[in-house]
Protein backbone atom coordinates (compact mmCIF):
# COMPACT_ATOMS: atom_id res chain seq x y z
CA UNK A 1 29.73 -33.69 21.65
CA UNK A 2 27.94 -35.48 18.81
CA UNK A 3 27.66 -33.26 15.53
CA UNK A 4 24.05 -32.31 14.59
CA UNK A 5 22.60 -34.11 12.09
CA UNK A 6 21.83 -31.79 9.08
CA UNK A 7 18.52 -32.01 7.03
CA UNK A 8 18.71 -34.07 3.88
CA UNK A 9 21.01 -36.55 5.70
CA UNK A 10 19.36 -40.05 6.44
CA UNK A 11 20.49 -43.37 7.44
CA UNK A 12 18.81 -47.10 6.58
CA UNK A 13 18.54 -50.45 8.59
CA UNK A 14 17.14 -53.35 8.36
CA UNK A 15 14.69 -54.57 11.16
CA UNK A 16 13.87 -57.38 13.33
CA UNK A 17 10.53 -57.66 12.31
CA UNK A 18 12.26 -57.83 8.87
CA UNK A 19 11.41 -54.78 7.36
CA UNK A 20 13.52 -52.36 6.29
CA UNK A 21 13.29 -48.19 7.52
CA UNK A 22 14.91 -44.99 6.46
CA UNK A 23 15.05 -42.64 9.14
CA UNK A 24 15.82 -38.50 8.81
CA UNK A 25 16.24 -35.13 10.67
CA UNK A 26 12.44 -33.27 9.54
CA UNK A 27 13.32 -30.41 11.98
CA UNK A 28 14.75 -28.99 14.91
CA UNK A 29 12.72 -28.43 17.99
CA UNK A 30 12.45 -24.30 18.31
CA UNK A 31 12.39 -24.80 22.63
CA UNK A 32 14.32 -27.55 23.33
CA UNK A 33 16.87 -27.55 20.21
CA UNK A 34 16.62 -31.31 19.75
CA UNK A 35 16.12 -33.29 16.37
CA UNK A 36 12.36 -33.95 15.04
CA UNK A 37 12.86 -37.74 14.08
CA UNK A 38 10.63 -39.30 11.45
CA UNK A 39 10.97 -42.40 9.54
CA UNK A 40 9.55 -44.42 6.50
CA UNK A 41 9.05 -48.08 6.00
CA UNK A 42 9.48 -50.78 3.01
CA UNK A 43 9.65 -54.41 2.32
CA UNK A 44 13.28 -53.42 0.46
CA UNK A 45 16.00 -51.58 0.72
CA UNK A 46 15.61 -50.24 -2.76
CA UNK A 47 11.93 -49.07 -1.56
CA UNK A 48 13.12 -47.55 1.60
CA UNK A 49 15.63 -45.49 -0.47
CA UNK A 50 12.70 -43.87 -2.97
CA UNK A 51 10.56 -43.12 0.15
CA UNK A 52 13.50 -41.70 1.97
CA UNK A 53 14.17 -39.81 -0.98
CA UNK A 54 10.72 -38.14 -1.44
CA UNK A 55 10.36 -37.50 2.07
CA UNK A 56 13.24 -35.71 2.61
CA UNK A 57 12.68 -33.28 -0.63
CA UNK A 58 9.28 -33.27 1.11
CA UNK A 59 10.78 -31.52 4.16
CA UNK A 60 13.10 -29.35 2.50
CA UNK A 61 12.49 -25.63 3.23
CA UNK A 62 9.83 -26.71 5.46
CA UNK A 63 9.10 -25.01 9.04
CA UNK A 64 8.34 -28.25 10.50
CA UNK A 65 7.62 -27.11 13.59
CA UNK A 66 4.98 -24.77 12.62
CA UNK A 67 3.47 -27.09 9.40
CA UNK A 68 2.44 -30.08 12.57
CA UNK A 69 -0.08 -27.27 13.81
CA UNK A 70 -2.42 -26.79 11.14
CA UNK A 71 -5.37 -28.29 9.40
CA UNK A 72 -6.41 -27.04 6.54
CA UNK A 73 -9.61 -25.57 8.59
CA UNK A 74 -7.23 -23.42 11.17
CA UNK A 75 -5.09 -22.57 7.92
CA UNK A 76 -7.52 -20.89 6.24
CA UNK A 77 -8.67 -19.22 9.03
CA UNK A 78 -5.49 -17.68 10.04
CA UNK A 79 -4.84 -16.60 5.87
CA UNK A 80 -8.48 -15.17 6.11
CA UNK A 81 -7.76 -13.09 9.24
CA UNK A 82 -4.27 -12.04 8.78
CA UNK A 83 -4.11 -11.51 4.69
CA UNK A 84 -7.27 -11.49 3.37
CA UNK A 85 -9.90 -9.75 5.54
CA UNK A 86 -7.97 -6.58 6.06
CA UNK A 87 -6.57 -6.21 2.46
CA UNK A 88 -10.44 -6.43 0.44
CA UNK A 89 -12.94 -4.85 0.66
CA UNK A 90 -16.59 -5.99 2.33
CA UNK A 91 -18.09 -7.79 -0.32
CA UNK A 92 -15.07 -9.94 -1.15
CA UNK A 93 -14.53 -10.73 2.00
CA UNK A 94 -17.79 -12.09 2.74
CA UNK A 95 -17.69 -14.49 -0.59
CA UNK A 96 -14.10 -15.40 1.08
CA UNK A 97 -15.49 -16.46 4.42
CA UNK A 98 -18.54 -18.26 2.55
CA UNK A 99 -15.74 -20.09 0.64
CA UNK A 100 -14.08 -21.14 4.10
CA UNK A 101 -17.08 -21.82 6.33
CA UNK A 102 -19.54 -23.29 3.84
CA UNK A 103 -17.83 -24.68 0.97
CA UNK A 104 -14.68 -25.81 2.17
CA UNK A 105 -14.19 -26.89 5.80
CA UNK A 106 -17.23 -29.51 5.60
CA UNK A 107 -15.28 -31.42 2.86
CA UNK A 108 -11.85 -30.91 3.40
CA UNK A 109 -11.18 -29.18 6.49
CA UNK A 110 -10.08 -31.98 9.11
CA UNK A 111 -7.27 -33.01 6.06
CA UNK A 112 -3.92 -31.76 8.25
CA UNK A 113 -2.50 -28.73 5.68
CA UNK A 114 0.68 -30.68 5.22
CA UNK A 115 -0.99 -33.82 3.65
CA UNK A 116 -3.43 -31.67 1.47
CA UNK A 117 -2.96 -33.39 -2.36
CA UNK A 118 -4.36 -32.22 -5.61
CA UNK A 119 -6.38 -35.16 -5.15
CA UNK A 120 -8.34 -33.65 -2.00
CA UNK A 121 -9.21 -30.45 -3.80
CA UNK A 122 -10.15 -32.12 -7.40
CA UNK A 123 -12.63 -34.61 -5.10
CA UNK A 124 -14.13 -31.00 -3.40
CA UNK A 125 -14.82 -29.39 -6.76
CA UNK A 126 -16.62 -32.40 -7.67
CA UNK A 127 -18.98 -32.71 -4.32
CA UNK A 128 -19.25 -29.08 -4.75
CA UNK A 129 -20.33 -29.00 -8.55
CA UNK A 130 -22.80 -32.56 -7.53
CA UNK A 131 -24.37 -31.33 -4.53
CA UNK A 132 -22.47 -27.76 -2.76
CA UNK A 133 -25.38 -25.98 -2.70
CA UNK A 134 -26.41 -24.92 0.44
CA UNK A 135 -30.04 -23.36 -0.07
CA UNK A 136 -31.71 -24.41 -3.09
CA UNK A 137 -34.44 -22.45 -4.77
CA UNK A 138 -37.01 -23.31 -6.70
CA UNK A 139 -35.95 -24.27 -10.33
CA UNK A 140 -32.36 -25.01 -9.05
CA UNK A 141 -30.11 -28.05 -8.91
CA UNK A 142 -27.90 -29.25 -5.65
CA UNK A 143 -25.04 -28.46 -7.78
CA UNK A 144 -23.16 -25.10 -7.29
CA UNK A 145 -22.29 -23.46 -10.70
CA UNK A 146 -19.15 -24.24 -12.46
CA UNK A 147 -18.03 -19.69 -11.36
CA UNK A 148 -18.56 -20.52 -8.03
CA UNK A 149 -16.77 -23.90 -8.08
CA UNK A 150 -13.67 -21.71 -10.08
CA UNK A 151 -13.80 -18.77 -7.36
CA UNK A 152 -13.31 -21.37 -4.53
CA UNK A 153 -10.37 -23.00 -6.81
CA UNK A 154 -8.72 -19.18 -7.35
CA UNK A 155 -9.31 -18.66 -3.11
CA UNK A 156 -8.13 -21.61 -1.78
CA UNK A 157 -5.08 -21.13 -4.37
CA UNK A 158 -4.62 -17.79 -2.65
CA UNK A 159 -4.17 -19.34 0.78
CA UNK A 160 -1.88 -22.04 -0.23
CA UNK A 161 0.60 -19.75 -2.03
CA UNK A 162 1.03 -17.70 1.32
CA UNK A 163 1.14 -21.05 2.79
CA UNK A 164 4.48 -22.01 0.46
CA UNK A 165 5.78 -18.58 1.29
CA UNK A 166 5.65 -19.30 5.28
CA UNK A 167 7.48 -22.52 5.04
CA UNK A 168 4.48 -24.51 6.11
CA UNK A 169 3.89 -26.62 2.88
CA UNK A 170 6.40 -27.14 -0.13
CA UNK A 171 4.32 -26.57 -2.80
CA UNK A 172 1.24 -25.62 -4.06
CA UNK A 173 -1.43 -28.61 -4.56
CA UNK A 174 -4.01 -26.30 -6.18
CA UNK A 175 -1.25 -25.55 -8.81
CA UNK A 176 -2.07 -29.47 -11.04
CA UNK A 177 -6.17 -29.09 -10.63
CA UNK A 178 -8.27 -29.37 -13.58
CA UNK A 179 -10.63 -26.46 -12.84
CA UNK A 180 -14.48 -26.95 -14.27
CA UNK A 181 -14.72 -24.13 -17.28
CA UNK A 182 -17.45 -21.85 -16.63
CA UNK A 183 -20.65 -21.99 -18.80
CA UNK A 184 -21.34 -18.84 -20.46
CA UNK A 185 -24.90 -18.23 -19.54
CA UNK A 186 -26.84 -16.20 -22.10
CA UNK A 187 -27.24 -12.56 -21.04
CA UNK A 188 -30.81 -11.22 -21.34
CA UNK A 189 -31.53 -7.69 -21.53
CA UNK A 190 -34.98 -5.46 -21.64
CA UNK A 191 -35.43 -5.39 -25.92
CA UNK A 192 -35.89 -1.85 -26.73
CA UNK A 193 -39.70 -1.99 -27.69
CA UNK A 194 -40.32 -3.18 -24.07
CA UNK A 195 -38.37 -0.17 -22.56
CA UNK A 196 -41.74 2.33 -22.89
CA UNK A 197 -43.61 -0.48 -21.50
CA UNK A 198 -41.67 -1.11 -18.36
CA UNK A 199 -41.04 2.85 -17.59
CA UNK A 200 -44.88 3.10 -18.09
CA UNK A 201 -45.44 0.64 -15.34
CA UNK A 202 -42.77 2.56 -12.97
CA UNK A 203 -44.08 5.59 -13.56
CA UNK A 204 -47.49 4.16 -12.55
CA UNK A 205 -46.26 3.03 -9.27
CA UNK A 206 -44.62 6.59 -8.57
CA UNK A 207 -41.02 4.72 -9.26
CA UNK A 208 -40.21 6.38 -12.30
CA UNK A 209 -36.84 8.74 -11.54
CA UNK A 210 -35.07 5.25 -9.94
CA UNK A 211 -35.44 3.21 -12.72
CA UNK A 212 -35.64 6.02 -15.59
CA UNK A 213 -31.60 6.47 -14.26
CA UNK A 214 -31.25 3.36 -13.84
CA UNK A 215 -31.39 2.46 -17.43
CA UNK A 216 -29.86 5.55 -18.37
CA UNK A 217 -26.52 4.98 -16.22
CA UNK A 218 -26.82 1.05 -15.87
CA UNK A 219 -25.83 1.15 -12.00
CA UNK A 220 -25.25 -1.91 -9.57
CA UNK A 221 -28.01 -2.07 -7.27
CA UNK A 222 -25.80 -1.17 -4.22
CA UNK A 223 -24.82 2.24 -5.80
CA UNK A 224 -28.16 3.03 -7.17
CA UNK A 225 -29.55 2.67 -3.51
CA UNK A 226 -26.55 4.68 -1.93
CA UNK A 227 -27.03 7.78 -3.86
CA UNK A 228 -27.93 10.70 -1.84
CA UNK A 229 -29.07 14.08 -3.27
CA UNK A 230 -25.34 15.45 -2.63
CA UNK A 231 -24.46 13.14 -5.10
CA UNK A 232 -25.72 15.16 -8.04
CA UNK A 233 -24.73 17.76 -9.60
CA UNK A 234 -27.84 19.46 -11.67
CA UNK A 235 -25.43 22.27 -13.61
CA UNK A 236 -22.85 19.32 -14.90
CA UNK A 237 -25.69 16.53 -15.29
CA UNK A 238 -23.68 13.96 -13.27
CA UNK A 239 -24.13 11.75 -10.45
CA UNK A 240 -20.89 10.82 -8.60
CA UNK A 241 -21.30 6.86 -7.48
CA UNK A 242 -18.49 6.74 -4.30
CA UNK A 243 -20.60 4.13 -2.46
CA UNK A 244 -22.40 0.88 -2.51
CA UNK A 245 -24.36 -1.20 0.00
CA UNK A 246 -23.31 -4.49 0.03
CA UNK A 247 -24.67 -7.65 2.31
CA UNK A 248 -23.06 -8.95 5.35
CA UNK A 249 -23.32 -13.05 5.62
CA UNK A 250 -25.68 -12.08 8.81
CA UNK A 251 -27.73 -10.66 5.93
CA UNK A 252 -27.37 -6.80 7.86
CA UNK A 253 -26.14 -3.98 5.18
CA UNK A 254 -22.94 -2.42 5.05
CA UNK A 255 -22.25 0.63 3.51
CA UNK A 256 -18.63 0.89 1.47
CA UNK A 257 -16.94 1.81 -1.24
CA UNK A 258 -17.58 0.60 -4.83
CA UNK A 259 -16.53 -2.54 -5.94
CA UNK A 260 -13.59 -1.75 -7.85
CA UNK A 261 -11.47 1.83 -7.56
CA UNK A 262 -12.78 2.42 -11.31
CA UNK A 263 -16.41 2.35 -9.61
CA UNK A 264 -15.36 5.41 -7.98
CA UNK A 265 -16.49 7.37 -10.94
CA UNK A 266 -18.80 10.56 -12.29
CA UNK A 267 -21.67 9.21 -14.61
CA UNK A 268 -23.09 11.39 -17.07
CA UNK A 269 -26.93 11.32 -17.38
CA UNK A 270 -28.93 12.85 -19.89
CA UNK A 271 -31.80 15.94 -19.23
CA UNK A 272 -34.46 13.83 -18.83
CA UNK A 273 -33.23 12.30 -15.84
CA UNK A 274 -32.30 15.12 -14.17
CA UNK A 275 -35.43 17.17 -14.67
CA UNK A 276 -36.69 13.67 -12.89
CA UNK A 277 -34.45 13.45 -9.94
CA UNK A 278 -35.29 17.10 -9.94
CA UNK A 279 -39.10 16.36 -9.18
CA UNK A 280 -38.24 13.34 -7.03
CA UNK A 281 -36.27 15.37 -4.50
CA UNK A 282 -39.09 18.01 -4.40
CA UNK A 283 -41.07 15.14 -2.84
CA UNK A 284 -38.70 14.63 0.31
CA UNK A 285 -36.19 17.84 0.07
CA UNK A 286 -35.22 17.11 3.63
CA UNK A 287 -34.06 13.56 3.25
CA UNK A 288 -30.95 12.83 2.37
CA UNK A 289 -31.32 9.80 0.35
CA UNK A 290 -31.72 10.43 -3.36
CA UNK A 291 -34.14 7.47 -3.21
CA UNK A 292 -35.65 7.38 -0.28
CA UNK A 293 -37.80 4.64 0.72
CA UNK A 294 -41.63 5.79 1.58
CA UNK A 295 -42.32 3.65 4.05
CA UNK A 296 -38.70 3.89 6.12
CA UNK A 297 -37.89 7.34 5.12
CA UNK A 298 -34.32 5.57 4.84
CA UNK A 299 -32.15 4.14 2.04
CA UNK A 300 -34.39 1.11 -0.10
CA UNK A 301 -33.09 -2.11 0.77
CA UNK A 302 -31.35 -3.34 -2.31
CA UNK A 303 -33.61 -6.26 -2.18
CA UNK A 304 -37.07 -3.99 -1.86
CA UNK A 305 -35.54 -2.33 -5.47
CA UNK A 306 -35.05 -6.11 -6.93
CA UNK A 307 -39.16 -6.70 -5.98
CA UNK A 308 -40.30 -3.35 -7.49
CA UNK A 309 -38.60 -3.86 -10.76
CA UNK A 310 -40.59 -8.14 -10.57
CA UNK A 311 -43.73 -5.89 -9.69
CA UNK A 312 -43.02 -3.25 -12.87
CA UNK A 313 -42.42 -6.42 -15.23
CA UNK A 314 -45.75 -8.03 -14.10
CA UNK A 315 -47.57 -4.99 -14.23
CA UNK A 316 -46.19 -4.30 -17.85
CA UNK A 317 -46.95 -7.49 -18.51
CA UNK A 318 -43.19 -8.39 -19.62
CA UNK A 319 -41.05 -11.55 -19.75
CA UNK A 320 -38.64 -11.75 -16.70
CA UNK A 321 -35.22 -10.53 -16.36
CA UNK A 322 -33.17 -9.73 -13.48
CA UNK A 323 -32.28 -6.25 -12.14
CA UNK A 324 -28.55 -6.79 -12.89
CA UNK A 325 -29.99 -7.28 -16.59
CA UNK A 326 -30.92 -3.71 -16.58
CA UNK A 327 -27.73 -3.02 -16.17
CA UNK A 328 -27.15 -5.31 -19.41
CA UNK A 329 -29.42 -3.36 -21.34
CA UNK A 330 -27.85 0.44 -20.87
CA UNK A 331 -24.33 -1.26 -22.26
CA UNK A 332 -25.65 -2.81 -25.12
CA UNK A 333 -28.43 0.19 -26.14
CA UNK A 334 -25.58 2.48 -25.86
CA UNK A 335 -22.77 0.01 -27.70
CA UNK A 336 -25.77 -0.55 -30.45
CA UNK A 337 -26.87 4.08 -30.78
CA UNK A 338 -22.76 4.29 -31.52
CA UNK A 339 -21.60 5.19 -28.29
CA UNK A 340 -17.59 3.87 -27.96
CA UNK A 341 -16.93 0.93 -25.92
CA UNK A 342 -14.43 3.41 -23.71
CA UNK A 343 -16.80 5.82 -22.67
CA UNK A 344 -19.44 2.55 -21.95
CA UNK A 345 -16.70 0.93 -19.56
CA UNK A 346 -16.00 4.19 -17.75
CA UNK A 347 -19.74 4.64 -17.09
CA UNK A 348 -20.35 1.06 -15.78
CA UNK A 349 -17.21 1.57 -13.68
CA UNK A 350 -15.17 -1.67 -15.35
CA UNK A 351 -11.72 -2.29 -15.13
CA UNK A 352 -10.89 -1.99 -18.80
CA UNK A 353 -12.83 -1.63 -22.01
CA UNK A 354 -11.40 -4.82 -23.44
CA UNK A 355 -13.88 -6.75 -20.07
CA UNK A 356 -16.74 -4.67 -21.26
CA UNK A 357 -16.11 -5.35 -25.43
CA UNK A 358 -15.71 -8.91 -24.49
CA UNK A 359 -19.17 -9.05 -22.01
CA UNK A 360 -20.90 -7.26 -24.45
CA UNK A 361 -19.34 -8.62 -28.07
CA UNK A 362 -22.99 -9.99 -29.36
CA UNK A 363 -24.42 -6.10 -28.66
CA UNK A 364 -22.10 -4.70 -31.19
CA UNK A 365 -22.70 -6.92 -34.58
CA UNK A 366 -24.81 -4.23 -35.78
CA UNK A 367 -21.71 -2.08 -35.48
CA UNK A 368 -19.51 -4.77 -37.32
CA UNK A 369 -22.40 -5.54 -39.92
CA UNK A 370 -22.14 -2.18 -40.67
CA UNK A 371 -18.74 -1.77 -40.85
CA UNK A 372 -18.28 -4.83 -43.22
CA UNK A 373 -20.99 -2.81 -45.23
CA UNK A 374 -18.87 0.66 -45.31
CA UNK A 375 -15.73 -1.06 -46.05
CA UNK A 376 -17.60 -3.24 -48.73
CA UNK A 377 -18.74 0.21 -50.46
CA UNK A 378 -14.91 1.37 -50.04
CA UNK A 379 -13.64 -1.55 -51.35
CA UNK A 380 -15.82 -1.36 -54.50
CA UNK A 381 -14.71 2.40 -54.97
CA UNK A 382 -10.93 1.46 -54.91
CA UNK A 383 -11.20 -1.76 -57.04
């Protein structure tokens, strides 16, 4: 019986057609047990030798078998399915299958997952950053921004790790991409002599409680419209944020936990906004829903809350900012009155307080003017 032909072991010939070819073992059929034969071709020996080389390092460790069967369309499927869907939570997974459907399989995903090079994935960041956008507003560019470009990079780097791990791909291509840096946009917030202004203009449209706490506790959107009355607690002054609605890509609403497990938090408020909440329940004491929307009787859609606050800045006759940018303007009021940068991150639910001293660095120079100041006057006193 003829001995099996390990992998790694090749043999060279010359042709009749005059060429030369290195052939190898890739594999071993998992039904039938026979070799998987593959071959390379060169006008030299010497050639035939370096491509015999490379291929066979190529197929080391590799589940050949398996690695024939997938583009990198089907790939990315089965990672999204089996390892990503079940393991994050709503929101994420959404961007994820944007990522897949939208930004990736168009470009790249006929490319079979064993040939996928660095240079595939550095050419689809580029078509992406020229022209990926797939609705564009008014005021926009075709180009998606240089985050979104870097979140697809950081998914699709995701995949193709659990990709190595199977056997279906030596290595990593995403691993040598130059990834575009992404441009620090300047935050905006609502300056503190506009703050009367705009609660003015909320109060006039009967709004005032939702966006008097919203600037007091600097919620996401989702949470803000999730609260239900349960959620406070008038003897403590807190509100306890557990939940956020987020958006499906069908564009229905899906109600789940926060975004990170240091969302799931208590937020302090102060009096004022719970003598408010107090007089905005009194309104609808039946319905759950802290917020209720008037003409639903349900939960506003977070999109409804993102038009009131455009009508509130039009009707206070203020520049525009985005709702998230209210959000912006509770951490850097409360960084600027002296509140620590701890107790900030803990009420905007962040990971760390290092993310919210770096988000918010420009909102405390006041505190660092004045502490050059203090230890100026110190400094004198000890000279």
């Amino acid at each position: 019986m003829a001995k099996k032909r390990a992998n790694g072991e090749g043999n060279i010939r010359k042709r009749k057609d005059g060429r030369w070819e290195g052939r190898y073992t890739a594999g071993y059929d998992a039904k039938t047990g026979k070799r998987i034969i593959k071959n390379v071709l060169g006008k030299t020996q010497a050639e035939v030798k370096e491509k015999l080389k490379a291929a066979l390092e190529e197929v080391k460790g590799i589940d050949v078998t398996r690695s024939e069967d997938y583009t990198v369309a089907t790939w990315l499927r089965t990672w999204y399915e089996l390892y990503a869907k079940p393991n994050v939570r709503t929101a994420t997974a959404n961007r994820y299958e944007l990522i897949i459907e939208s930004y990736t399989i168009p470009h790249i995903g006929n490319v079979k997952l064993k040939k996928l090079t660095t240079r595939h994935l550095q050419k689809l960041y580029k078509e992406l950053l020229e022209g990926g956008r797939i609705h564009i507003g008014k005021n926009q560019n075709k180009g998606l921004s240089t985050t979104t470009v870097r979140s697809v990079h950081l998914m699709l780097h995701c995949a193709l790790d659990r990709a190595v791990k199977e056997r279906l791909i030596p290595r990593n291509p995403s691993e040598d991409c130059i990834v575009p840096k992404p441009r620090k946009l300047d935050m905006k917030i609502l300056p503190p002599e506009h703050i009367h202004a705009y609660l003015e203009a909320a109060q006039a449209r009967g709004l005032l409680p939702m966006f008097y706490l919203e600037l007091a506790s600097g919620l996401r959107k989702g949470e803000l419209v999730a609260l239900r009355w349960e959620d406070v607690d008038i003897q403590s002054r807190t509100i306890s944020v557990s939940r956020q609605y987020v958006r499906n890509p069908d564009g229905s609403l899906e109600l789940t936990r926060p975004k990170t497990e240091n969302s799931v938090r208590l937020v302090s408020i102060p009096q004022a906004a719970v003598e408010l909440l107090l007089q905005e329940h009194g309104k609808h004491p039946e319905n759950p829903y802290l917020f209720p929307s008037p003409l639903t009787g349900e939960m506003y859609h977070p999109d409804s809350v993102v038009n009131l606050h455009k009508k509130i800045l039009k009707d206070a006759g203020l520049e525009h900012i985005r709702f998230h940018d209210l959000r912006h303007t509770f951490a850097t009021t409360a960084l600027q009155n002296g509140v620590d940068v701890k107790t900030v991150s803990s009420m905007l639910g962040h990971f760390d307080a290092g993310f919210t001293l770096r988000t918010y660095t420009h909102a405390t120079r006041q505190k660092q003017d004045e502490a050059a100041a203090t230890m100026g006057s110190f400094m004198e006193q000890v000279r």
